[in-house]
PDB file of N, CA and C in Angstrom:
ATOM      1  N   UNK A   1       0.854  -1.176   0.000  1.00  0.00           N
ATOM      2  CA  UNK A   1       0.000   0.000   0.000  1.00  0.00           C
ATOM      3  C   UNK A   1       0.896   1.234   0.000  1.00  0.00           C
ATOM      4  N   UNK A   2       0.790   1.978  -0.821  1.00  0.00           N
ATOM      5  CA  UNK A   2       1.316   3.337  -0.983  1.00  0.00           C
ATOM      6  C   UNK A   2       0.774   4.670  -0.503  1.00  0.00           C
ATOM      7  N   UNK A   3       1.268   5.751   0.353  1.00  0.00           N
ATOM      8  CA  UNK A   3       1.228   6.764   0.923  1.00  0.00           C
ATOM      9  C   UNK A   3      -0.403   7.623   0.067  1.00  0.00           C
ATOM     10  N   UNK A   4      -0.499   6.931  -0.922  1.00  0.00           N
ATOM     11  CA  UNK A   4      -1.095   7.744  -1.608  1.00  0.00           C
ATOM     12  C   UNK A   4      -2.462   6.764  -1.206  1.00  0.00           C
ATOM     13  N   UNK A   5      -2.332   5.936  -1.401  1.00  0.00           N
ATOM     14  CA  UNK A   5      -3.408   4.989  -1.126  1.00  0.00           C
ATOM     15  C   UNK A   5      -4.399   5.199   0.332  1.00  0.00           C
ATOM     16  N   UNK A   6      -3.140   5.124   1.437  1.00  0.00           N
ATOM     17  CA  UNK A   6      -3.307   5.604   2.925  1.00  0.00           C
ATOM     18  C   UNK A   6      -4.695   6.788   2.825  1.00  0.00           C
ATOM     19  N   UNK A   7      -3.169   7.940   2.191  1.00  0.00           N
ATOM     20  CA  UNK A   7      -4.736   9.134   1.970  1.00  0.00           C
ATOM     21  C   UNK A   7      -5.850   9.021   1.780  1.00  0.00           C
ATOM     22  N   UNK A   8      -6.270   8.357   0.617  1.00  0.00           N
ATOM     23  CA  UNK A   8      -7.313   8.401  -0.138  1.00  0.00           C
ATOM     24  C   UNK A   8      -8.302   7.933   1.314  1.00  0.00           C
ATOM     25  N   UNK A   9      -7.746   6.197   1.714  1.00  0.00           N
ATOM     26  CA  UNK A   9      -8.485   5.504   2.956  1.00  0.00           C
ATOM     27  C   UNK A   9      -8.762   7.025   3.921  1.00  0.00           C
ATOM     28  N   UNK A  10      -8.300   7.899   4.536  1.00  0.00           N
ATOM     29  CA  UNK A  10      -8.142   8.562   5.752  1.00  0.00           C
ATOM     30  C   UNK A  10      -9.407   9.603   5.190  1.00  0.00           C
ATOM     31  N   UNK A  11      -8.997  10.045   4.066  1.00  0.00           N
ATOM     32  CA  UNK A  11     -10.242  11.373   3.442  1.00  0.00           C
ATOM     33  C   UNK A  11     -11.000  10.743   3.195  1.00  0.00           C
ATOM     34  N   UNK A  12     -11.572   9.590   2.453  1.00  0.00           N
ATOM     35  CA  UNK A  12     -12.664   8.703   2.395  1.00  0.00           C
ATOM     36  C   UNK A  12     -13.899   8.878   3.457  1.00  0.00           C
ATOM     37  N   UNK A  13     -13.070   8.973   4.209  1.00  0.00           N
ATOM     38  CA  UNK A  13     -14.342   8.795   5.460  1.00  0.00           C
ATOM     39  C   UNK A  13     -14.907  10.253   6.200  1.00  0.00           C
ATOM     40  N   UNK A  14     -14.575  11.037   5.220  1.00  0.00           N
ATOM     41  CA  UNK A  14     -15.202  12.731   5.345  1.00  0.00           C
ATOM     42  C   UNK A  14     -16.007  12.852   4.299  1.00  0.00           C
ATOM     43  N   UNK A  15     -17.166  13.904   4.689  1.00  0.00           N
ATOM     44  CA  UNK A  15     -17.673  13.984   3.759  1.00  0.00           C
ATOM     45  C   UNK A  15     -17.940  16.016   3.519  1.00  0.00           C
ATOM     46  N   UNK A  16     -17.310  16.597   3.050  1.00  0.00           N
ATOM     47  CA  UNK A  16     -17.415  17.440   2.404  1.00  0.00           C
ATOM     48  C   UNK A  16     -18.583  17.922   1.934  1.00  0.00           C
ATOM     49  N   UNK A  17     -19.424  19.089   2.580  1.00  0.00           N
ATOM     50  CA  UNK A  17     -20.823  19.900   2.517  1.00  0.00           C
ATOM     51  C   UNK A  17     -20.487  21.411   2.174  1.00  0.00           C
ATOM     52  N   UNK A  18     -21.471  22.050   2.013  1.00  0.00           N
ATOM     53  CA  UNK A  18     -21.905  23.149   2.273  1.00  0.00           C
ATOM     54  C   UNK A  18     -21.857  23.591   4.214  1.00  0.00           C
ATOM     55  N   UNK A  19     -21.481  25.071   4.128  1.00  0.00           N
ATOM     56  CA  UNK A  19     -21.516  25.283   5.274  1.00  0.00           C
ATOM     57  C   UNK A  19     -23.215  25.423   6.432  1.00  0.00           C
ATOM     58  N   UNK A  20     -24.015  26.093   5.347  1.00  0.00           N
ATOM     59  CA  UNK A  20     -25.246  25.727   5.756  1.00  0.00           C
ATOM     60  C   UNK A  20     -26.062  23.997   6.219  1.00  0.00           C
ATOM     61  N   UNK A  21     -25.279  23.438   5.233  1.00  0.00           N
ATOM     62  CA  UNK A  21     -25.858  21.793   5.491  1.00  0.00           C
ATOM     63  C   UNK A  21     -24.567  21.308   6.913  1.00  0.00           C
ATOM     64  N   UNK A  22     -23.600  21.526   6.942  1.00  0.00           N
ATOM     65  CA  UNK A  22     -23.238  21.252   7.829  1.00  0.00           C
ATOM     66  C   UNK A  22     -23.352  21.972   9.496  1.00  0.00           C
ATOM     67  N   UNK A  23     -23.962  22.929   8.875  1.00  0.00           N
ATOM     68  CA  UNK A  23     -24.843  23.601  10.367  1.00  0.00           C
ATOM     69  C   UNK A  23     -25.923  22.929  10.900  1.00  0.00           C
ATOM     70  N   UNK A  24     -26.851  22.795   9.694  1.00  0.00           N
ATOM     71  CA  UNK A  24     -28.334  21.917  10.315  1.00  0.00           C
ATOM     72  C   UNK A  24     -27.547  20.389  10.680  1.00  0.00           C
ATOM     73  N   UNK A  25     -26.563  19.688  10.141  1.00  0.00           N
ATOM     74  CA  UNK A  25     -26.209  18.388  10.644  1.00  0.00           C
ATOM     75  C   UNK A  25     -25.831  18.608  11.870  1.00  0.00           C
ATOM     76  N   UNK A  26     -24.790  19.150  12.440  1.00  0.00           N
ATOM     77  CA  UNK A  26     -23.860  19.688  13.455  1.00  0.00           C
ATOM     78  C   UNK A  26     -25.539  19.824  14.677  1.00  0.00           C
ATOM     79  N   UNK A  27     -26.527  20.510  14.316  1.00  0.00           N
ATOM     80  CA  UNK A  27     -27.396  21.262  15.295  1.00  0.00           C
ATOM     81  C   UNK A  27     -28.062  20.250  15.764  1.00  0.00           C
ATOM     82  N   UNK A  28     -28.702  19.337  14.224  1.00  0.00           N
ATOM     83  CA  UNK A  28     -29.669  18.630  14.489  1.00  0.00           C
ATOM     84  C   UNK A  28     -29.004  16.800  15.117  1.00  0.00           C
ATOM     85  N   UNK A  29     -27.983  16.642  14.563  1.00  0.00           N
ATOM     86  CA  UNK A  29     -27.340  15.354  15.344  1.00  0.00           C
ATOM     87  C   UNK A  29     -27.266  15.629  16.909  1.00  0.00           C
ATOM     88  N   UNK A  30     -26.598  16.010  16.812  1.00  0.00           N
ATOM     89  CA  UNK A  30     -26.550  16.875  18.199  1.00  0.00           C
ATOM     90  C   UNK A  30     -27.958  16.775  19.143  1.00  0.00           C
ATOM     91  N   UNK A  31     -28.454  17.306  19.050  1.00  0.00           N
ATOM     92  CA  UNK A  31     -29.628  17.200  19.285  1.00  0.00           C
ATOM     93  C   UNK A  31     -30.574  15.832  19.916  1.00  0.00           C
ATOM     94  N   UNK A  32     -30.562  15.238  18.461  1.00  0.00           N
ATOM     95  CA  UNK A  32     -30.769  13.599  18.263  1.00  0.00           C
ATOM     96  C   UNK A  32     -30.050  12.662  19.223  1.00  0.00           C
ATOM     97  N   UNK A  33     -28.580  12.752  19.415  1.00  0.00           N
ATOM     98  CA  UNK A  33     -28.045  12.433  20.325  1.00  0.00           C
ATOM     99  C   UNK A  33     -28.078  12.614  21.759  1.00  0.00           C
ATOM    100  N   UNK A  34     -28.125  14.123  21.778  1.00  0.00           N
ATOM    101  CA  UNK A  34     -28.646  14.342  23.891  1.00  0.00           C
ATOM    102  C   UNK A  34     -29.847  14.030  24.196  1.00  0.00           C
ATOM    103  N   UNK A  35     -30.937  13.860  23.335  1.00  0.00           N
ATOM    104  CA  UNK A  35     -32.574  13.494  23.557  1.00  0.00           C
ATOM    105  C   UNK A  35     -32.138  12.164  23.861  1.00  0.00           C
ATOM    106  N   UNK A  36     -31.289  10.907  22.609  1.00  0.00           N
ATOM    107  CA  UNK A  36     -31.254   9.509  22.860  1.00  0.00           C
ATOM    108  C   UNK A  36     -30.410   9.097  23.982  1.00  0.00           C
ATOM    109  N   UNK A  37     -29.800  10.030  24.512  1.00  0.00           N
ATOM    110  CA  UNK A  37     -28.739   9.664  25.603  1.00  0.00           C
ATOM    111  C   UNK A  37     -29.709   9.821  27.082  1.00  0.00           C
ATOM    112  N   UNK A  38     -30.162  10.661  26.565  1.00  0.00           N
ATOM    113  CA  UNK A  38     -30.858  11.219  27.905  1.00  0.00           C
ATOM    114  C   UNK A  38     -31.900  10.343  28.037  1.00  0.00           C
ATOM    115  N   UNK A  39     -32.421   9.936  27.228  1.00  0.00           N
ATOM    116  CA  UNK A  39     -33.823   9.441  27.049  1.00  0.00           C
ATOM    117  C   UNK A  39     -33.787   7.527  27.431  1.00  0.00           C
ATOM    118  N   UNK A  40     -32.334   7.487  26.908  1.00  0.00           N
ATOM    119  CA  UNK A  40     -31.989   6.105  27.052  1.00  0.00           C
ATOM    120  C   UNK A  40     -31.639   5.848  28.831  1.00  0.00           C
ATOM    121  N   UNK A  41     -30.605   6.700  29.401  1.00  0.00           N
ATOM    122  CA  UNK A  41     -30.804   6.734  30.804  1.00  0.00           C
ATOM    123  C   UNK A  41     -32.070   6.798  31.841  1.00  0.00           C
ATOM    124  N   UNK A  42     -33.105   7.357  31.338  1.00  0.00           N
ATOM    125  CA  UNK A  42     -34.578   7.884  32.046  1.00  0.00           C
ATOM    126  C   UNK A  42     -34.985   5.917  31.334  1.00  0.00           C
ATOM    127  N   UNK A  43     -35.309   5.547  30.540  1.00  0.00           N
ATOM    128  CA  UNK A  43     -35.484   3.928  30.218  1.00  0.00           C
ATOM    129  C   UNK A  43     -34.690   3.245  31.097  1.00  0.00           C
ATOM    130  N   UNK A  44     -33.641   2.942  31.088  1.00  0.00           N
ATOM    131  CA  UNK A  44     -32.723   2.174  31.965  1.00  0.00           C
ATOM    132  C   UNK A  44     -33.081   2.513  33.122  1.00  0.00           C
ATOM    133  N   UNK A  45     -33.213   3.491  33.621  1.00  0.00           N
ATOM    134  CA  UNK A  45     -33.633   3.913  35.367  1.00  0.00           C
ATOM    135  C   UNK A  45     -34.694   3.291  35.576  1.00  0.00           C
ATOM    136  N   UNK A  46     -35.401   3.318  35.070  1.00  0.00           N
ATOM    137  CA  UNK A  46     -36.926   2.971  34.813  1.00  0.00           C
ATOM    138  C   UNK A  46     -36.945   1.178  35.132  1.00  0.00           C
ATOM    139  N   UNK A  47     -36.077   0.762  34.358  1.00  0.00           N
ATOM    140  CA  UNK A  47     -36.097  -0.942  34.465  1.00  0.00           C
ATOM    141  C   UNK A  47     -34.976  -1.497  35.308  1.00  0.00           C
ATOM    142  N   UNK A  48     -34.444  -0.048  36.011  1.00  0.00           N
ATOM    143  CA  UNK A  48     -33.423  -0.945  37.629  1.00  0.00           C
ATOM    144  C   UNK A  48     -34.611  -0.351  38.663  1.00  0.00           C
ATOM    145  N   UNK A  49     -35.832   1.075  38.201  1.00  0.00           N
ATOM    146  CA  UNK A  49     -36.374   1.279  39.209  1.00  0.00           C
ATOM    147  C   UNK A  49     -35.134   2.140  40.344  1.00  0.00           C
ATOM    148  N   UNK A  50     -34.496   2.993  39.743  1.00  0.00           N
ATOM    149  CA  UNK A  50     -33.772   3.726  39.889  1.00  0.00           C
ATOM    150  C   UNK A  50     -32.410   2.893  40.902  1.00  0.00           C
ATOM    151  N   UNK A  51     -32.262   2.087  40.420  1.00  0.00           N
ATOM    152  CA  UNK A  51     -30.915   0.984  40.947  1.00  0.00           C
ATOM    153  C   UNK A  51     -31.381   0.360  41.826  1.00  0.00           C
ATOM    154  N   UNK A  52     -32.130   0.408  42.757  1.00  0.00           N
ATOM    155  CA  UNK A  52     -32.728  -0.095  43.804  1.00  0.00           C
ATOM    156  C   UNK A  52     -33.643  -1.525  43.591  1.00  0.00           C
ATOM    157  N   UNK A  53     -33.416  -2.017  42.628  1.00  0.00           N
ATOM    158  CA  UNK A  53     -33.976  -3.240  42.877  1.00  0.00           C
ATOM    159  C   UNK A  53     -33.012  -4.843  42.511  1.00  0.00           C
ATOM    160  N   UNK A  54     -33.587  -5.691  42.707  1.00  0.00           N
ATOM    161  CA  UNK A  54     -32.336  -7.000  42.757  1.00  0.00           C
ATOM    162  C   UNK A  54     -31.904  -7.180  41.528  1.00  0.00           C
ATOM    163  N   UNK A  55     -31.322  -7.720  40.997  1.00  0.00           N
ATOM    164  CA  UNK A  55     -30.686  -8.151  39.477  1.00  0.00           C
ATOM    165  C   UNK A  55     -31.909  -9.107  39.078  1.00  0.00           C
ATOM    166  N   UNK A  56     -32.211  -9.956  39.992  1.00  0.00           N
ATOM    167  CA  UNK A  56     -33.209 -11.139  39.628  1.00  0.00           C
ATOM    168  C   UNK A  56     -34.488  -9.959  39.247  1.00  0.00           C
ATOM    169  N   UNK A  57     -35.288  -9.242  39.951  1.00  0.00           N
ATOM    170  CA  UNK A  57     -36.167  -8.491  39.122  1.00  0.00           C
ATOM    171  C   UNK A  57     -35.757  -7.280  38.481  1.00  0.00           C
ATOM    172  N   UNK A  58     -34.845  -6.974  37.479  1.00  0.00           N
ATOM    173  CA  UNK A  58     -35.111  -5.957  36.439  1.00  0.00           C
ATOM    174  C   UNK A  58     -35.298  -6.602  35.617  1.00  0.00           C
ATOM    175  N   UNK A  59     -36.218  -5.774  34.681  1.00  0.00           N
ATOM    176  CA  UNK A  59     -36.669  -6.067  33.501  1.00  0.00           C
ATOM    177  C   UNK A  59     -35.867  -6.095  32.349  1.00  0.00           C
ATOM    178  N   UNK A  60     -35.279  -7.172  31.862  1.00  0.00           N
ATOM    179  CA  UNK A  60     -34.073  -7.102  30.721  1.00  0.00           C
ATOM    180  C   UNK A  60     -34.148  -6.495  29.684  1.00  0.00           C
ATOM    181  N   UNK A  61     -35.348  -6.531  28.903  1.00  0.00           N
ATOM    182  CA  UNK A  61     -35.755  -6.063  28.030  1.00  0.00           C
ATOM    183  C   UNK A  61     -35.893  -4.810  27.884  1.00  0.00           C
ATOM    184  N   UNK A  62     -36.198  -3.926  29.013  1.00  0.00           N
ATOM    185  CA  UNK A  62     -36.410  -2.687  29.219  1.00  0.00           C
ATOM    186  C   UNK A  62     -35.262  -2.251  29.173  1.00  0.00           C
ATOM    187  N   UNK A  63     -34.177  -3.117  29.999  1.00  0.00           N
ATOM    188  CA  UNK A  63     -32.965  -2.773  30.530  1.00  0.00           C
ATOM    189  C   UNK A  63     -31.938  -2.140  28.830  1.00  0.00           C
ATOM    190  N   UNK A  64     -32.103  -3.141  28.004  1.00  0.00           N
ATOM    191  CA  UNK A  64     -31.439  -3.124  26.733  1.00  0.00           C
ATOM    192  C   UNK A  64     -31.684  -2.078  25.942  1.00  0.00           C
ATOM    193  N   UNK A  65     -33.320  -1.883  26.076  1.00  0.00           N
ATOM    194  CA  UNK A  65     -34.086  -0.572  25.090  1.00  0.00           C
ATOM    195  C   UNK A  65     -33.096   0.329  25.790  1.00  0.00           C
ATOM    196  N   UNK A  66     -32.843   1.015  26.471  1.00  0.00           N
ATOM    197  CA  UNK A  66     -32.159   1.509  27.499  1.00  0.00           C
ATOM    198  C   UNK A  66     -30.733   2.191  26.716  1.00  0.00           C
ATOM    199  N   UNK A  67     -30.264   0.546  26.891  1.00  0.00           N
ATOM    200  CA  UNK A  67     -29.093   1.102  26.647  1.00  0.00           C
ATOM    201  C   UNK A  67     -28.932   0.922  24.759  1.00  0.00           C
ATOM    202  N   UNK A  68     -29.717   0.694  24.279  1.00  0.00           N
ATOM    203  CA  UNK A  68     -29.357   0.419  22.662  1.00  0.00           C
ATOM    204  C   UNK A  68     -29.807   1.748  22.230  1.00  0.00           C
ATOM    205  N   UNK A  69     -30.496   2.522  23.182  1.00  0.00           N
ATOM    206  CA  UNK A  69     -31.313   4.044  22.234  1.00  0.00           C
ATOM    207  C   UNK A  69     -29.610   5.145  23.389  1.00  0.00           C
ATOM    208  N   UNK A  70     -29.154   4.092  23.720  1.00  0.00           N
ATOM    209  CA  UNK A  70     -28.457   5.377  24.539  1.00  0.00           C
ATOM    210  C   UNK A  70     -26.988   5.339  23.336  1.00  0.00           C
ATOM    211  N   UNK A  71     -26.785   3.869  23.043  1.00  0.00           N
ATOM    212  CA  UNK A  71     -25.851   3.891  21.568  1.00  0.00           C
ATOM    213  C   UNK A  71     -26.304   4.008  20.519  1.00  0.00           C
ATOM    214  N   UNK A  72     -27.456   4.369  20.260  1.00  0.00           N
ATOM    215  CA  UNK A  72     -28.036   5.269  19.219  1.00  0.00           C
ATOM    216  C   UNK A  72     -27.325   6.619  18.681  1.00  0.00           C
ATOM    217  N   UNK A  73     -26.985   6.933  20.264  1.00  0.00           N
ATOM    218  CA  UNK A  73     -27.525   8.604  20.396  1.00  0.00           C
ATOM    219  C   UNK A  73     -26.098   8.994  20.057  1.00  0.00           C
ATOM    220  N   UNK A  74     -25.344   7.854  20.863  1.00  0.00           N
ATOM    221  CA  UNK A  74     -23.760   7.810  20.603  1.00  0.00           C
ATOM    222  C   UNK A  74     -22.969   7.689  19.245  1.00  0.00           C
ATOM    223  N   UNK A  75     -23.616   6.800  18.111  1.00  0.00           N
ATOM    224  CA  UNK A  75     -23.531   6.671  17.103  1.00  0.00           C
ATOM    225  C   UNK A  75     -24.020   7.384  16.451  1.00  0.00           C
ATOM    226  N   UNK A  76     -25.131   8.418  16.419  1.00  0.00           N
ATOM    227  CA  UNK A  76     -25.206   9.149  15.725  1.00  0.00           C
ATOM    228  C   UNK A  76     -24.366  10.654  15.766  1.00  0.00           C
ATOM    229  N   UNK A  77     -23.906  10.481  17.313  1.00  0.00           N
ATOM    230  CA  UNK A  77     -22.852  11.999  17.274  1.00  0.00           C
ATOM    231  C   UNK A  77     -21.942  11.605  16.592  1.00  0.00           C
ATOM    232  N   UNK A  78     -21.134  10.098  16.480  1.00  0.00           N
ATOM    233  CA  UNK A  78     -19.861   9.463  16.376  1.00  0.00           C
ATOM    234  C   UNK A  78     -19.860   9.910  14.709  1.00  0.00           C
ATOM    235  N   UNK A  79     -21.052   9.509  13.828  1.00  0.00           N
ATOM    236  CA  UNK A  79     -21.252   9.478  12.374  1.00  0.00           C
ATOM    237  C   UNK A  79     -21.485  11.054  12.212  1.00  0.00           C
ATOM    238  N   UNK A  80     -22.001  12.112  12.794  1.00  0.00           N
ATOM    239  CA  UNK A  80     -21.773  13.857  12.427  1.00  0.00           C
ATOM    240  C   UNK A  80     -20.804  14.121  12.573  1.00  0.00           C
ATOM    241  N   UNK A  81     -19.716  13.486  13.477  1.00  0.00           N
ATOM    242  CA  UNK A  81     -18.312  14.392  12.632  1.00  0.00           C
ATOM    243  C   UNK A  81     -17.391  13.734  12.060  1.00  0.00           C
ATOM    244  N   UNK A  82     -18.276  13.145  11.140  1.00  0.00           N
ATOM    245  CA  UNK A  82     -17.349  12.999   9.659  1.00  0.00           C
ATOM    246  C   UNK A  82     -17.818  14.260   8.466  1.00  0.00           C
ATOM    247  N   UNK A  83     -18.733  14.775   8.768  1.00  0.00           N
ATOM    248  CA  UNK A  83     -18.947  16.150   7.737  1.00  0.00           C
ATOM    249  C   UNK A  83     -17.719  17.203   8.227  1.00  0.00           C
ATOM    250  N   UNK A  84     -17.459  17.550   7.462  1.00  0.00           N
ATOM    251  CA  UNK A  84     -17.066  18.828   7.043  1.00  0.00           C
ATOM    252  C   UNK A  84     -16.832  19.683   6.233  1.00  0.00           C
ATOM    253  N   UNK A  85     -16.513  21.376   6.276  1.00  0.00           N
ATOM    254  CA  UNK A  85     -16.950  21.984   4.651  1.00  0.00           C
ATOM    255  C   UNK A  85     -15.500  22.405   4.331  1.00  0.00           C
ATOM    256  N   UNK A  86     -15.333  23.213   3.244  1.00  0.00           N
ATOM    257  CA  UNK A  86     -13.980  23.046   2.667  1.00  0.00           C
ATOM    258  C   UNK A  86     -14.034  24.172   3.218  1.00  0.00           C
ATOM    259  N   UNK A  87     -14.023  24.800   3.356  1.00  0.00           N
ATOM    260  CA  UNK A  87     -13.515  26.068   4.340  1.00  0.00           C
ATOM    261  C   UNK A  87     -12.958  25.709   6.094  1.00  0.00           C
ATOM    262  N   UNK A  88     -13.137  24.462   6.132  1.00  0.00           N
ATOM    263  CA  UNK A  88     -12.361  24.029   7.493  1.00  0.00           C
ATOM    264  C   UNK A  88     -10.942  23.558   7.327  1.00  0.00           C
ATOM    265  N   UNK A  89     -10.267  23.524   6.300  1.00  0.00           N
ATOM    266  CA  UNK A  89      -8.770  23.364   5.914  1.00  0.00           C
ATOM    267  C   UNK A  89      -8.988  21.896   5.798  1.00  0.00           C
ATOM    268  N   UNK A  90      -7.732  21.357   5.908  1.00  0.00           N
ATOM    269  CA  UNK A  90      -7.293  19.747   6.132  1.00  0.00           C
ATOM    270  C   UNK A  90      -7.638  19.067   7.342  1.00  0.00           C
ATOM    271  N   UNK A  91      -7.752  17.644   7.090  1.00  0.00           N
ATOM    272  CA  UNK A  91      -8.214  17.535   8.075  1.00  0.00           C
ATOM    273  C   UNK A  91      -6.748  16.779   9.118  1.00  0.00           C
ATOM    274  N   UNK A  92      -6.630  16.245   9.702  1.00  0.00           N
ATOM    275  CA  UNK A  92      -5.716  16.292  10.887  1.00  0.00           C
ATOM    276  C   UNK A  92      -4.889  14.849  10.003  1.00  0.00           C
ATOM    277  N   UNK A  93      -5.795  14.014   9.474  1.00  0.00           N
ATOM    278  CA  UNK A  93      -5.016  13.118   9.238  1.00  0.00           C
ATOM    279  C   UNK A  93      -4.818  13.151   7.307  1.00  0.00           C
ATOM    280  N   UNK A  94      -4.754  14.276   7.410  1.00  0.00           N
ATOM    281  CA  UNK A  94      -4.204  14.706   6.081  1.00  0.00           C
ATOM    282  C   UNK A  94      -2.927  14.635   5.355  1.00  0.00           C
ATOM    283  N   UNK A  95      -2.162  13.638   4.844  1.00  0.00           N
ATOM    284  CA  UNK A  95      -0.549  13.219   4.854  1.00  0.00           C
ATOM    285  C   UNK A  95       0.174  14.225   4.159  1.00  0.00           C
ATOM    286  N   UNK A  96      -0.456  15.136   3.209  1.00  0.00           N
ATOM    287  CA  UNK A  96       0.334  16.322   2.714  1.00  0.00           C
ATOM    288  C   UNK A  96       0.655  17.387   3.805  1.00  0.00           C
ATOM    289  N   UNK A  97      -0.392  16.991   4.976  1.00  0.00           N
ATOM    290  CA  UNK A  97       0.144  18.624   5.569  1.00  0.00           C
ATOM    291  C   UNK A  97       1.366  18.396   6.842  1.00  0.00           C
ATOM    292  N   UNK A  98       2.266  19.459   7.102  1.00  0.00           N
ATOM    293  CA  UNK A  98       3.323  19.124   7.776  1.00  0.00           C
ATOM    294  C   UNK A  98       3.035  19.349   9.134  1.00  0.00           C
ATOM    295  N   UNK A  99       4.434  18.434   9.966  1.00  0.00           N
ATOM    296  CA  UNK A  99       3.860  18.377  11.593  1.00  0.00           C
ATOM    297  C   UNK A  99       5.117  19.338  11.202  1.00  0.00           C
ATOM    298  N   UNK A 100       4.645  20.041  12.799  1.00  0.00           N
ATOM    299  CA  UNK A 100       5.638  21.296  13.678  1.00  0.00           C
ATOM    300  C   UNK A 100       5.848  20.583  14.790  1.00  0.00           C
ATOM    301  N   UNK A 101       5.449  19.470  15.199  1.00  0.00           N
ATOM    302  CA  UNK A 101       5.336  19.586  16.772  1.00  0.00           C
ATOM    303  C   UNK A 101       7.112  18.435  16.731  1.00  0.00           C
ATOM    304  N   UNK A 102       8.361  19.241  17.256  1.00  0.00           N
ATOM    305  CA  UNK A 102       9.086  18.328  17.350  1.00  0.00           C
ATOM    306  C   UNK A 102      10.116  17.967  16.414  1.00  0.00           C
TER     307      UNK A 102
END
């Protein structure tokens, strides 16, 4: 695999917008994410019954909704910052651009 190849893999996984579209993504992921995080903790509380009850009675099922809308919320912040607009320069793992540090 060649240096050039590397690149291509590293920028691949950006995706290059408009600065307006990457505002409503940025606002609205965001968003999507602290509702599912939040929302997924208030579920999970809900099926320990706010920790206070035995392992033998929580509700598993509840327990999972819980935590699968709480990696929802996580995965969807994880997947918004791969946008970015060309007015944000290079991105960090950009192999043309030079280190200073050292």
């Amino acid at each position: 695999m060649t240096d050039d190849d590397a690149g291509e893999g590293a920028g691949g996984r950006e995706v290059v917008v408009p600065m307006r579209v990457y505002k409503a993504v940025t606002v609205f992921s965001t968003l999507f994410a602290v509702v599912c995080v939040v929302g997924g903790f208030i579920v999970l509380d809900e099926a320990t019954d706010r920790a206070r009850l035995p392992a033998s009675e929580v509700d598993p099922v509840v327990a999972l909704l819980g935590v699968g809308v709480i990696v929802l919320g996580a995965a969807t912040y994880a997947f918004s910052t791969r946008f970015r607009t060309s007015e944000m320069g290079k991105s960090k793992d950009d192999a043309a651009e030079g280190s200073d540090n050292g």
